[in-house]
PDB file of N, CA and C in Angstrom:
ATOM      1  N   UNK A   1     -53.444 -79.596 100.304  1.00  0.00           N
ATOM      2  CA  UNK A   1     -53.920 -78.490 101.087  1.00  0.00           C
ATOM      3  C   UNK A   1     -53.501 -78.685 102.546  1.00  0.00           C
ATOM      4  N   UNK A   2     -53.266 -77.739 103.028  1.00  0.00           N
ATOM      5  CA  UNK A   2     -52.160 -77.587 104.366  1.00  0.00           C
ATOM      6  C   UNK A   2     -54.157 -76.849 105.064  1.00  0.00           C
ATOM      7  N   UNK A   3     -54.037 -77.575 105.822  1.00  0.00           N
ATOM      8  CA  UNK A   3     -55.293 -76.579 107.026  1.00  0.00           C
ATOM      9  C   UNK A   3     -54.364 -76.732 108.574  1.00  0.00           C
ATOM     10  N   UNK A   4     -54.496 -75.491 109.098  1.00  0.00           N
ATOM     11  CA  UNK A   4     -53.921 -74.697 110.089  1.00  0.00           C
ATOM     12  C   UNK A   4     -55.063 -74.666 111.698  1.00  0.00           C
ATOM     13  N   UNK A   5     -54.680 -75.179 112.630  1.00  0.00           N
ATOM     14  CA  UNK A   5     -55.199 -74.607 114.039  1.00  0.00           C
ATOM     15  C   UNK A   5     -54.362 -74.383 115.237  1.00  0.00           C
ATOM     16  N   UNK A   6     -54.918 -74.027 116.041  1.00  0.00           N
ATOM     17  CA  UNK A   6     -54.250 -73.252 117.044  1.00  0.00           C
ATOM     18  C   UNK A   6     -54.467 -73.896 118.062  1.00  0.00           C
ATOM     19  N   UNK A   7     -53.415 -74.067 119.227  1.00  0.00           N
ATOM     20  CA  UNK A   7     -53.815 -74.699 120.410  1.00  0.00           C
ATOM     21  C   UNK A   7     -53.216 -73.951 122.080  1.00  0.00           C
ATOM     22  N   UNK A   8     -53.633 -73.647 123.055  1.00  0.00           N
ATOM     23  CA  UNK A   8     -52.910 -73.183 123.809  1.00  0.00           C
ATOM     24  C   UNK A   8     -53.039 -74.028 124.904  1.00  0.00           C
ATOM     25  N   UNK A   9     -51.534 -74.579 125.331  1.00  0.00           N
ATOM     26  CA  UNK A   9     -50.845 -75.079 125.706  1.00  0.00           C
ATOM     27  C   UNK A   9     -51.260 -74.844 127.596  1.00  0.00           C
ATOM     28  N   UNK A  10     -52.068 -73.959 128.036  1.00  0.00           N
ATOM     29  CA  UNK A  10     -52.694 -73.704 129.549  1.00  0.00           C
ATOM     30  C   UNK A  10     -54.013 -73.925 129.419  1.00  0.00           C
ATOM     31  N   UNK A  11     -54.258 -74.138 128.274  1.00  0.00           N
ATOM     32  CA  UNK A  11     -55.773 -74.508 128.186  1.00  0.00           C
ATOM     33  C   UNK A  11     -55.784 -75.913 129.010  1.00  0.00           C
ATOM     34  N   UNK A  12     -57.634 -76.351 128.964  1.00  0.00           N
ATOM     35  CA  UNK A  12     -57.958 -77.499 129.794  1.00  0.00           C
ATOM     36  C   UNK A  12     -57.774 -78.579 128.317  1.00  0.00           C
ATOM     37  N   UNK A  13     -58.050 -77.496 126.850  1.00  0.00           N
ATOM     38  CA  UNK A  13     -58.140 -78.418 125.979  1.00  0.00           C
ATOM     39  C   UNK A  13     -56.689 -79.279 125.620  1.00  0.00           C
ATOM     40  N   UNK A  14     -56.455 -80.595 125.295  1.00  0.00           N
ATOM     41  CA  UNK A  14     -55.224 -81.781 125.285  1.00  0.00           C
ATOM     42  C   UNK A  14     -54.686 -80.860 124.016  1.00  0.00           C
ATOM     43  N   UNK A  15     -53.772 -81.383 123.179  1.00  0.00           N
ATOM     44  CA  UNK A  15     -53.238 -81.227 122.081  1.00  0.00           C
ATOM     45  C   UNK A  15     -53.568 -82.114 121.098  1.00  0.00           C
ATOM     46  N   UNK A  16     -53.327 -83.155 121.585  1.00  0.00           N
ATOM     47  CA  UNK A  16     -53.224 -84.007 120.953  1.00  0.00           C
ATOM     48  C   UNK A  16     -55.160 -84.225 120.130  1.00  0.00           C
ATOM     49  N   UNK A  17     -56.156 -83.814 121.111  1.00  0.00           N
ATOM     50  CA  UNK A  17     -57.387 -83.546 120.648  1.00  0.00           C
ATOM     51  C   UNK A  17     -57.711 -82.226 119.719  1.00  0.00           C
ATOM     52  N   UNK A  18     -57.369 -81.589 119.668  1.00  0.00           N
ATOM     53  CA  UNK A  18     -57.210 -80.442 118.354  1.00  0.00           C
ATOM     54  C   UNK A  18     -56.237 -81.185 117.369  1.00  0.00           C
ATOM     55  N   UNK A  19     -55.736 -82.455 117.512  1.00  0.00           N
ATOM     56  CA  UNK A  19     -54.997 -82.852 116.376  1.00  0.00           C
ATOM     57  C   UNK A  19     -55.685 -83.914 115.554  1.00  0.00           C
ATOM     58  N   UNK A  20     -56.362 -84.719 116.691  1.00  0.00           N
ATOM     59  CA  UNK A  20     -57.485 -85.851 116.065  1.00  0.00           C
ATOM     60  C   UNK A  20     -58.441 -85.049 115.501  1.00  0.00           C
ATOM     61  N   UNK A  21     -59.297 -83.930 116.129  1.00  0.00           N
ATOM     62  CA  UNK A  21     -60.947 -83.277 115.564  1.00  0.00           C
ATOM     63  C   UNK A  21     -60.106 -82.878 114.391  1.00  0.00           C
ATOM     64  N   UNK A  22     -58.838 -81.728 114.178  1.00  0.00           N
ATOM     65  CA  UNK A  22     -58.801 -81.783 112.448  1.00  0.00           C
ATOM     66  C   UNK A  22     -58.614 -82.491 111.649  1.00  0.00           C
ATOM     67  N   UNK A  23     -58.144 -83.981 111.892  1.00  0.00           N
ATOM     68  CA  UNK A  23     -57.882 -84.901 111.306  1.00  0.00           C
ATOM     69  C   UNK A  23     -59.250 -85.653 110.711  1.00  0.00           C
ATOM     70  N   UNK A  24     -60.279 -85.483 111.675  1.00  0.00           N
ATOM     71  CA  UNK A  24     -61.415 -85.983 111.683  1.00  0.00           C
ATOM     72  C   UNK A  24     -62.155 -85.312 110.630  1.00  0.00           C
ATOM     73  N   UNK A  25     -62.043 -83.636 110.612  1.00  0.00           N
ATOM     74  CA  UNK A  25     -62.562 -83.098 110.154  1.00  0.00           C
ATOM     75  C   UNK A  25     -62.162 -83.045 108.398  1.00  0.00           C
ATOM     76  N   UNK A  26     -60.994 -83.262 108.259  1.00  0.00           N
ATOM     77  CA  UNK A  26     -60.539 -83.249 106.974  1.00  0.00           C
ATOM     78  C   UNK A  26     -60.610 -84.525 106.523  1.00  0.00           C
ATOM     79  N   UNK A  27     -60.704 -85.388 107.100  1.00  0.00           N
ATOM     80  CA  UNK A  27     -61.028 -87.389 107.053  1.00  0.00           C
ATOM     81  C   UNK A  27     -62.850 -87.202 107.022  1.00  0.00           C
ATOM     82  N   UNK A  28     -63.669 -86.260 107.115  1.00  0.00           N
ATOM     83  CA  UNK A  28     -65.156 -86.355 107.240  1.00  0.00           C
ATOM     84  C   UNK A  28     -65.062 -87.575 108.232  1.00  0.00           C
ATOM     85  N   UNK A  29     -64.481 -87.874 109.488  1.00  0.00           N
ATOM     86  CA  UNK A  29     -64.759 -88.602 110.022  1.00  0.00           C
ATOM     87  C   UNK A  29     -65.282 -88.810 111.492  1.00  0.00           C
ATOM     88  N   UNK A  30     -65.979 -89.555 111.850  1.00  0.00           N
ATOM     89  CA  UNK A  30     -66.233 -88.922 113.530  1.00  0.00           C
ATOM     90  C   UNK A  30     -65.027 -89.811 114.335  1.00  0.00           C
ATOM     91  N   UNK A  31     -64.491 -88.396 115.105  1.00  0.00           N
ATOM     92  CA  UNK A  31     -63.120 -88.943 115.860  1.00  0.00           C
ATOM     93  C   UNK A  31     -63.248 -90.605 116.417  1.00  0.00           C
ATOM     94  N   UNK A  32     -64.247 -90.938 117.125  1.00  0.00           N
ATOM     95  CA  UNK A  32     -64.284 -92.849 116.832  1.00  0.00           C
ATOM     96  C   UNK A  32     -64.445 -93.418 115.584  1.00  0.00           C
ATOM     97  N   UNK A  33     -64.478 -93.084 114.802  1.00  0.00           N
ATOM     98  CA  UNK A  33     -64.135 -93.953 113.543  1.00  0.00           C
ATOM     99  C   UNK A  33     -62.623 -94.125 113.184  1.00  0.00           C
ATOM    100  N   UNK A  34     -61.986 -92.970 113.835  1.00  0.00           N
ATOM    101  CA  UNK A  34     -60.213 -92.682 113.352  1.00  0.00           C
ATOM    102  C   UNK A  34     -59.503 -93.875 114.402  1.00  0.00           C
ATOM    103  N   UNK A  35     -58.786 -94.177 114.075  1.00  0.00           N
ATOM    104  CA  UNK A  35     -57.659 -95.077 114.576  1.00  0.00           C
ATOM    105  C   UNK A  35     -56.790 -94.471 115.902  1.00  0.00           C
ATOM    106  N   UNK A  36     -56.300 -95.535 116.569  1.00  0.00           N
ATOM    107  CA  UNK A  36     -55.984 -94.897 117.888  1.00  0.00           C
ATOM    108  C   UNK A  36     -54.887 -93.848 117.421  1.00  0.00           C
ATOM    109  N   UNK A  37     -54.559 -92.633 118.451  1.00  0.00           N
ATOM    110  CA  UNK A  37     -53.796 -91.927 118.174  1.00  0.00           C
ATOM    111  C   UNK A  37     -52.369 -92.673 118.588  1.00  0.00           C
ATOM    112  N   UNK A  38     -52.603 -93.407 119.504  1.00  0.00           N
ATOM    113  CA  UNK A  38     -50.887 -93.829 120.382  1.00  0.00           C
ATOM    114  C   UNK A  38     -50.540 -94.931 119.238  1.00  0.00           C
ATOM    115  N   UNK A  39     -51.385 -95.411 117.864  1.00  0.00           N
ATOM    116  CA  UNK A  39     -50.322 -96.315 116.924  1.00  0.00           C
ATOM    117  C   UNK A  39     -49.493 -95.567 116.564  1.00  0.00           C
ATOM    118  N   UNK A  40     -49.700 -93.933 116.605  1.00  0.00           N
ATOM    119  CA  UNK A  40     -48.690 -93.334 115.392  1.00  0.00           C
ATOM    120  C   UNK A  40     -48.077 -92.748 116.521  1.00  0.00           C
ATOM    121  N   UNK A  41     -47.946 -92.154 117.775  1.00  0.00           N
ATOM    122  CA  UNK A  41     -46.999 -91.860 118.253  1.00  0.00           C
ATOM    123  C   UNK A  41     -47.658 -91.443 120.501  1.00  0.00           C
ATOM    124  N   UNK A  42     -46.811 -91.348 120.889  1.00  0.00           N
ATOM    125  CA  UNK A  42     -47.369 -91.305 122.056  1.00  0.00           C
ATOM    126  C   UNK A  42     -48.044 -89.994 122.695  1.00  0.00           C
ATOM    127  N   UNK A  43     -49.367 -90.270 122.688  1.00  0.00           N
ATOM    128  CA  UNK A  43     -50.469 -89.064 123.254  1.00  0.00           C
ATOM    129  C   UNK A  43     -49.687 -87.857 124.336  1.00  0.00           C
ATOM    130  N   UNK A  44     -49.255 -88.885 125.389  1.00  0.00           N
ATOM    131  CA  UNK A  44     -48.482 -88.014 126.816  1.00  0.00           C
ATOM    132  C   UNK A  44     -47.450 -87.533 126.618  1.00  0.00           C
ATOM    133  N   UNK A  45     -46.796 -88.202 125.765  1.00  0.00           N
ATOM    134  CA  UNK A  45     -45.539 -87.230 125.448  1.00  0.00           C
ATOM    135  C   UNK A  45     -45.717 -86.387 124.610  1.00  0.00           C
ATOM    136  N   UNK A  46     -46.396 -86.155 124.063  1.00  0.00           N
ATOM    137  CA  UNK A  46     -46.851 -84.989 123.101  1.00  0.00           C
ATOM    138  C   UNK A  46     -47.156 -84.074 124.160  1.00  0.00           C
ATOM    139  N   UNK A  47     -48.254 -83.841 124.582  1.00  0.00           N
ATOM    140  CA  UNK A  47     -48.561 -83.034 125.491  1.00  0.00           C
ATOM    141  C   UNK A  47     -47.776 -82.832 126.697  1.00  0.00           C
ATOM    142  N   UNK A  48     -46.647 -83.709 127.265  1.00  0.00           N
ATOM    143  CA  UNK A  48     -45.538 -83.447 128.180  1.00  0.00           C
ATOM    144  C   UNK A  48     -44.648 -83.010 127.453  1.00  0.00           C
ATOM    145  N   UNK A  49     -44.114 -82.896 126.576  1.00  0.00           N
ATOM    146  CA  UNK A  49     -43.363 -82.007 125.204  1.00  0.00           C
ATOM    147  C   UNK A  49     -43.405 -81.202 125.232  1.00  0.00           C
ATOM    148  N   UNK A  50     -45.066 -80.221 124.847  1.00  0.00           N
ATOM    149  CA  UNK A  50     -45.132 -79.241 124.531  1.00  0.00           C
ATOM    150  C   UNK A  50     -45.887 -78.455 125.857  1.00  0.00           C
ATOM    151  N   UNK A  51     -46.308 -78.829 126.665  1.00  0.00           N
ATOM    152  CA  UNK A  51     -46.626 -77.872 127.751  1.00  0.00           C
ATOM    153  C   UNK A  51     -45.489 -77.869 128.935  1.00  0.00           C
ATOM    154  N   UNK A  52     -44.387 -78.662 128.552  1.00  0.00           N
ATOM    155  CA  UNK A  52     -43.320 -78.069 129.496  1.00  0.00           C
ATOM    156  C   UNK A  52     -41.890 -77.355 128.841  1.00  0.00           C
ATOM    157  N   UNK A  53     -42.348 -77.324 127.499  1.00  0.00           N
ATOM    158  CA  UNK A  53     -40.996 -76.923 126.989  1.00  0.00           C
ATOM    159  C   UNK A  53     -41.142 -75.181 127.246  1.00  0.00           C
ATOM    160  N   UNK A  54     -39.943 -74.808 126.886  1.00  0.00           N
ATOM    161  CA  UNK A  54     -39.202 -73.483 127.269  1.00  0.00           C
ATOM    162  C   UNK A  54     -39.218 -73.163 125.917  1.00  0.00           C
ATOM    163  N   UNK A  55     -39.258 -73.651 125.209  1.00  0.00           N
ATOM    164  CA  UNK A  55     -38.970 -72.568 123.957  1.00  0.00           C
ATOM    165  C   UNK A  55     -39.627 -72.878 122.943  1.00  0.00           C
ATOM    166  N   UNK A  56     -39.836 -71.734 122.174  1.00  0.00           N
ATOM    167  CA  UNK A  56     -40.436 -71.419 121.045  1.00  0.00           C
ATOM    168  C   UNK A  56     -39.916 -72.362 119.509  1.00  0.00           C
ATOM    169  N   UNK A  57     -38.753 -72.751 119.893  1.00  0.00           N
ATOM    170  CA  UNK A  57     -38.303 -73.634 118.397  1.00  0.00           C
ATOM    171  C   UNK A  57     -38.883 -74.942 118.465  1.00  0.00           C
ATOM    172  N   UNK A  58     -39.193 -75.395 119.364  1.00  0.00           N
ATOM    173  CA  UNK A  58     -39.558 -76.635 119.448  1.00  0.00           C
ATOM    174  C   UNK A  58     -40.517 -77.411 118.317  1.00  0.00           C
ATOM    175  N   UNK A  59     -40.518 -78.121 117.689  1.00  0.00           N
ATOM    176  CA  UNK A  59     -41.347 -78.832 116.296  1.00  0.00           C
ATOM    177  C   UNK A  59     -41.308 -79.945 116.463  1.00  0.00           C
ATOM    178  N   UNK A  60     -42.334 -80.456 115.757  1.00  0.00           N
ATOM    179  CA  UNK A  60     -42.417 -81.910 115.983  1.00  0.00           C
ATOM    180  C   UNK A  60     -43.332 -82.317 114.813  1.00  0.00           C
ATOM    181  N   UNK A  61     -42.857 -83.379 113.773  1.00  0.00           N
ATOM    182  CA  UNK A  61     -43.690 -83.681 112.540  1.00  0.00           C
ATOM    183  C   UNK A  61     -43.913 -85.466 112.775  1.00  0.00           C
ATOM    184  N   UNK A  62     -45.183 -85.772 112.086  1.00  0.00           N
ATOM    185  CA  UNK A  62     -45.183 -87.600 112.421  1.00  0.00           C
ATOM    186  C   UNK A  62     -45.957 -87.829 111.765  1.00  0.00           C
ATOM    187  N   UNK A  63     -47.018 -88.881 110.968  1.00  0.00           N
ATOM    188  CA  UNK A  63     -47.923 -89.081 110.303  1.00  0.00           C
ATOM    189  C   UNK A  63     -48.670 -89.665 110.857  1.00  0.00           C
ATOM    190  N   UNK A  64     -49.761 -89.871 111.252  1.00  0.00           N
ATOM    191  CA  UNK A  64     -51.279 -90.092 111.771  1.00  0.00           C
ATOM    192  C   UNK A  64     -52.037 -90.461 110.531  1.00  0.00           C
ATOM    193  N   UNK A  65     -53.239 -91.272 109.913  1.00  0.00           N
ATOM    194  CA  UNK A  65     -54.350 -91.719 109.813  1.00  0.00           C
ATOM    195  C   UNK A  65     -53.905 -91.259 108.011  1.00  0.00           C
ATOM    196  N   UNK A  66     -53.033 -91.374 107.507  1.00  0.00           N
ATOM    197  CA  UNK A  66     -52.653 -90.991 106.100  1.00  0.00           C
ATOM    198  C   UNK A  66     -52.592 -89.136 106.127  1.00  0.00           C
ATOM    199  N   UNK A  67     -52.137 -88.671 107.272  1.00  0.00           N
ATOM    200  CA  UNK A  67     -52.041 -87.275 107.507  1.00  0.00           C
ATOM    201  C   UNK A  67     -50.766 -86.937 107.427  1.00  0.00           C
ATOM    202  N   UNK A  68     -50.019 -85.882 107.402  1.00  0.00           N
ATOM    203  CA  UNK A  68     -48.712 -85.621 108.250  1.00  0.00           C
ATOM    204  C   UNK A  68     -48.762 -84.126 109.173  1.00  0.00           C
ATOM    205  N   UNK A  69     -48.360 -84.567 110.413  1.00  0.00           N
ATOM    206  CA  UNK A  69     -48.920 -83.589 111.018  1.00  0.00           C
ATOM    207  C   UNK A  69     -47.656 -82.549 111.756  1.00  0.00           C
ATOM    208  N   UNK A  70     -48.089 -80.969 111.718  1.00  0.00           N
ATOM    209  CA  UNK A  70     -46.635 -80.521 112.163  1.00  0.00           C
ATOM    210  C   UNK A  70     -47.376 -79.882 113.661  1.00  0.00           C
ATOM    211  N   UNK A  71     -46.666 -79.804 114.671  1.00  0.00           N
ATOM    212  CA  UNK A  71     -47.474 -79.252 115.843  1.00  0.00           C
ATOM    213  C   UNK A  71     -45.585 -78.381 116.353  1.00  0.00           C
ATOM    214  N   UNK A  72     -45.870 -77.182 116.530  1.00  0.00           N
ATOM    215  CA  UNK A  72     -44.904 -75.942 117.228  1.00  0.00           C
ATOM    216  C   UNK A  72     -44.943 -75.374 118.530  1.00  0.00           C
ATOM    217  N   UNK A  73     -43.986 -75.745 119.052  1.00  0.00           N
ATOM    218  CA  UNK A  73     -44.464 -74.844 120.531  1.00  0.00           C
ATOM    219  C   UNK A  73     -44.735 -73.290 120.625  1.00  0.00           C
ATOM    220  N   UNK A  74     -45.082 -72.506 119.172  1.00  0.00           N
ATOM    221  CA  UNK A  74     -46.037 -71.390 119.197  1.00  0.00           C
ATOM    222  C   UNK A  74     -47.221 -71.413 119.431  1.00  0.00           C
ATOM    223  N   UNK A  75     -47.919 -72.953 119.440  1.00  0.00           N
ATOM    224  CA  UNK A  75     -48.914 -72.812 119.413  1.00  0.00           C
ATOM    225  C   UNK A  75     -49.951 -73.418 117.859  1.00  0.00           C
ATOM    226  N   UNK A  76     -49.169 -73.604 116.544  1.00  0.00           N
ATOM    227  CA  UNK A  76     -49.819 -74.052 115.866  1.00  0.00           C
ATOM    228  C   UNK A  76     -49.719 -75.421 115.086  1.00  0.00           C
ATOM    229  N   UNK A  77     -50.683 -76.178 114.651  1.00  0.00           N
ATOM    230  CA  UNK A  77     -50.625 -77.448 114.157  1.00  0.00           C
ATOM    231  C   UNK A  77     -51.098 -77.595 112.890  1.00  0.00           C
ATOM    232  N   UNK A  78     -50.274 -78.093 112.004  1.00  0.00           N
ATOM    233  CA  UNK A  78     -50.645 -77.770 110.387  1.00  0.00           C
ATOM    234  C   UNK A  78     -51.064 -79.795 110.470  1.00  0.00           C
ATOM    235  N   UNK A  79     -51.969 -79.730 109.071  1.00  0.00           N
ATOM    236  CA  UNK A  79     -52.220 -80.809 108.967  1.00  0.00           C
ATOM    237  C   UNK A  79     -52.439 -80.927 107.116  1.00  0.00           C
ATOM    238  N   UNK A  80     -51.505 -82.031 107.019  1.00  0.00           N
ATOM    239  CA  UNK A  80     -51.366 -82.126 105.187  1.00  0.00           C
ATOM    240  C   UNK A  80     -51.761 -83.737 105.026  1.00  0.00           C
ATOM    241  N   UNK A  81     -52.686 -83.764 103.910  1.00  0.00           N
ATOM    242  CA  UNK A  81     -52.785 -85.384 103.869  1.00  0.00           C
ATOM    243  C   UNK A  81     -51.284 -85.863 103.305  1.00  0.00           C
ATOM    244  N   UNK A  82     -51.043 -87.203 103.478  1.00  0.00           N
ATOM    245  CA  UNK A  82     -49.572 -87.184 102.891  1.00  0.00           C
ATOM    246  C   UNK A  82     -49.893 -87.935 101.470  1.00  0.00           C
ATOM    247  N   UNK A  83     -48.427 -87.862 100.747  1.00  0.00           N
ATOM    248  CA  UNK A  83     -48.458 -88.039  99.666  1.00  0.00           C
ATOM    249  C   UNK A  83     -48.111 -89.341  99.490  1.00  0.00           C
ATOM    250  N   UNK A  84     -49.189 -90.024  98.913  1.00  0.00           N
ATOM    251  CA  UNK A  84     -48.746 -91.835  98.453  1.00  0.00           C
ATOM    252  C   UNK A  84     -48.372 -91.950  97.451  1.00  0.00           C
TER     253      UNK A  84
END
């Protein structure tokens, strides 16, 4: 099961935190129980990525906490547990 959220990129809210709470949320876990986000890839550059890019193609896929996660510079972040 693929679950879908939305993030906007002028908001005060991070990205990378709409990526942990669904992770959390589909893990039933409280975001301190989840593992740091910067083992699986770097927090600031995520969010320096996607709030300075110019364009709309931009994608970016990586796996987090047994997740795989897709985040678009439209604005949306899919989250699939991955397959072992």
């Amino acid at each position: 099961m693929v679950v879908t959220t939305q993030y906007d990129p002028h908001s005060e809210q991070t990205i990378v935190s709409r990526i942990v709470e669904t992770v959390s949320n589909l893990a039933e876990q409280e975001v301190e129980e989840l593992p740091p986000l910067y083992d699986s890839i770097d927090p600031e550059a995520v969010e320096r990525l996607f709030r300075q890019s110019e364009t709309q193609e931009l994608k970016l896929i990586f796996q987090y906490c047994g997740y795989t996660i897709w985040v678009n510079a439209t604005g949306t972040i899919a989250v699939e547990a991955s397959h072992q």
